[in-house]
Protein backbone atom coordinates (compact mmCIF):
# COMPACT_ATOMS: atom_id res chain seq x y z
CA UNK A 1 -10.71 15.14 16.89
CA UNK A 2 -8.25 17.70 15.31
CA UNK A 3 -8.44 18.36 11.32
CA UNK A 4 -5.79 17.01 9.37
CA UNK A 5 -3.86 18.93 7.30
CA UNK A 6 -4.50 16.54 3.59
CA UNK A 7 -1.88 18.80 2.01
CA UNK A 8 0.84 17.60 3.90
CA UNK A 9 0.85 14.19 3.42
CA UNK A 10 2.45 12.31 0.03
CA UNK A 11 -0.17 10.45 -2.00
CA UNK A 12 1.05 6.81 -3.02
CA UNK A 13 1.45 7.54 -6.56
CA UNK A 14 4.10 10.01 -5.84
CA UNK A 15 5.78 7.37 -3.10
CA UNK A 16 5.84 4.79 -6.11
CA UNK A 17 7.32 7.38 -8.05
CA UNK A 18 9.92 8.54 -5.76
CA UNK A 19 10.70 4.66 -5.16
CA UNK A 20 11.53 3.53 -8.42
CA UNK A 21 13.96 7.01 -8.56
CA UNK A 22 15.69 6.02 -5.94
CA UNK A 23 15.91 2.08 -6.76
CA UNK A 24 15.49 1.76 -10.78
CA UNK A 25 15.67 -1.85 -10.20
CA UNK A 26 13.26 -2.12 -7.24
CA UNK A 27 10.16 -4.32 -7.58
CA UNK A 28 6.48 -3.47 -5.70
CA UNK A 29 5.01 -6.98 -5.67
CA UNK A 30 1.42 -7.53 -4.28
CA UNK A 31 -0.20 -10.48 -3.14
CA UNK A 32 -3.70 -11.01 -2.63
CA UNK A 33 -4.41 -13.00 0.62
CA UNK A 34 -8.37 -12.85 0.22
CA UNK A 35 -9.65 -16.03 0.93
CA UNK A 36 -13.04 -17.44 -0.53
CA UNK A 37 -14.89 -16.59 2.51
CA UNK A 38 -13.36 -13.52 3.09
CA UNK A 39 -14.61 -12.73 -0.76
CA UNK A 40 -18.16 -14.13 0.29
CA UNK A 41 -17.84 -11.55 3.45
CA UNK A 42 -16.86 -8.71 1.10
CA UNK A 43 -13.23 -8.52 2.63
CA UNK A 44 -10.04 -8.05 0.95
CA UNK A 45 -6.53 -8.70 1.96
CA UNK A 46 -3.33 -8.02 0.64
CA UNK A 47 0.43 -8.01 1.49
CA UNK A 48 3.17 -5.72 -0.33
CA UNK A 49 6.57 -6.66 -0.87
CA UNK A 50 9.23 -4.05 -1.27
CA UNK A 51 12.56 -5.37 -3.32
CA UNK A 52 15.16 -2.74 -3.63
CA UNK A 53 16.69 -4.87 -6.63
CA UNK A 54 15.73 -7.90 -8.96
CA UNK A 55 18.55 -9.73 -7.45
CA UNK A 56 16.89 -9.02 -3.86
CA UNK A 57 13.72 -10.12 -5.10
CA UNK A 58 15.15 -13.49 -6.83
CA UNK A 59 16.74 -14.50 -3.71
CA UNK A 60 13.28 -13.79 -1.52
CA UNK A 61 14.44 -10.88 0.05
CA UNK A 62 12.50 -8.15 0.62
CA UNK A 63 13.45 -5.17 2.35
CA UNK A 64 9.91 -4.59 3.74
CA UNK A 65 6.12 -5.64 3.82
CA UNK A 66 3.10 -3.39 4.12
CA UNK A 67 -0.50 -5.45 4.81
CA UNK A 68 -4.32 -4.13 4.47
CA UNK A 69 -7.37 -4.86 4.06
CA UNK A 70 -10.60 -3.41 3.41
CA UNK A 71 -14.22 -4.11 3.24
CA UNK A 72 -17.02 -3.62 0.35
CA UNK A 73 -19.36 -0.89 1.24
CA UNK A 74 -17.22 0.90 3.96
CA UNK A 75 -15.98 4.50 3.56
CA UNK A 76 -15.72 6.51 0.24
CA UNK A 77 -13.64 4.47 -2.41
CA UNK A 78 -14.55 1.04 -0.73
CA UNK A 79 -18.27 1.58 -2.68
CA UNK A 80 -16.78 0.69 -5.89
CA UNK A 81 -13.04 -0.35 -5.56
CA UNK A 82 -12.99 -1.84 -2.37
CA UNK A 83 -10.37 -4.26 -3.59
CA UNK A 84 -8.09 -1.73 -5.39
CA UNK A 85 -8.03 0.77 -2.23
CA UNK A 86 -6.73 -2.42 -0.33
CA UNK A 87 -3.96 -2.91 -3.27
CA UNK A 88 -2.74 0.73 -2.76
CA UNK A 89 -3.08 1.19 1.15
CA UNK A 90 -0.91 -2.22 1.00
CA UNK A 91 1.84 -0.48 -1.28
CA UNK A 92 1.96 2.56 0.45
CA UNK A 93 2.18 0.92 4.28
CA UNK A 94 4.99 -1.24 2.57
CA UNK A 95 6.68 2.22 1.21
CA UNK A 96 6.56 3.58 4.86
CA UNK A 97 8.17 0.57 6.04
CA UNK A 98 11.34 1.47 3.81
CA UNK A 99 11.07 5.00 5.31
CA UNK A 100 9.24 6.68 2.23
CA UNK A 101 6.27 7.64 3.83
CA UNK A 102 6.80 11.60 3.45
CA UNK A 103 6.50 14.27 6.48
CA UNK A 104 4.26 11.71 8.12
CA UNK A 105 2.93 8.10 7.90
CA UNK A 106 -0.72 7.16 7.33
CA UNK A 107 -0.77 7.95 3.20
CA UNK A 108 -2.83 10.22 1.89
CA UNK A 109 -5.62 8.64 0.90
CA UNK A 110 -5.69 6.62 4.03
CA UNK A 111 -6.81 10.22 5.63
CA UNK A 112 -9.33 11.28 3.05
């Protein structure tokens, strides 16, 4: 498997950022989709929508979605904020959906 180059790929925070420069009025609105059973397996889901204004928001549309999920225990940050990794890889697959996803698409922390 080749190495990845971490360097060259934009982090989330600086997506959000870069977002909100671009659309001062633009909204980042999570939703957690996590069922009870999928709490009682340990697995989190959630679903990003991406509103360029308030006025797109208030009239339900949004001008993309990102999904993830994650699962307790798995990988590095999944040990202790299983559900807050799931929050952000959300975000930032909804961010690459508007075409802010940097020099190239899986987020940062997605490769670490």
């Amino acid at each position: 498997m080749p190495k990845l180059d971490l360097n060259s790929y934009e982090t989330v925070e600086t997506r959000i950022n870069r977002f909100y420069e671009m659309h001062p009025d633009g909204r980042i609105i999570t939703e957690d989709l996590t069922t009870e059973s999928d709490r009682a397996a340990g697995v989190w889901r959630i679903k990003t929508y991406i509103y360029l204004t308030d006025g797109d928001q208030a009239a339900g549309l949004p001008k993309a979605t990102g999904h993830a999920f994650e699962i307790d225990g798995q990988g590095m940050a999944q040990q202790q904020a299983a559900y807050e990794t799931c929050e952000t890889s959300s975000i930032g697959r909804a961010l690459a959906n508007t075409n802010l996803s940097g020099s190239k698409r899986p987020s940062r922390e997605e490769m670490e």
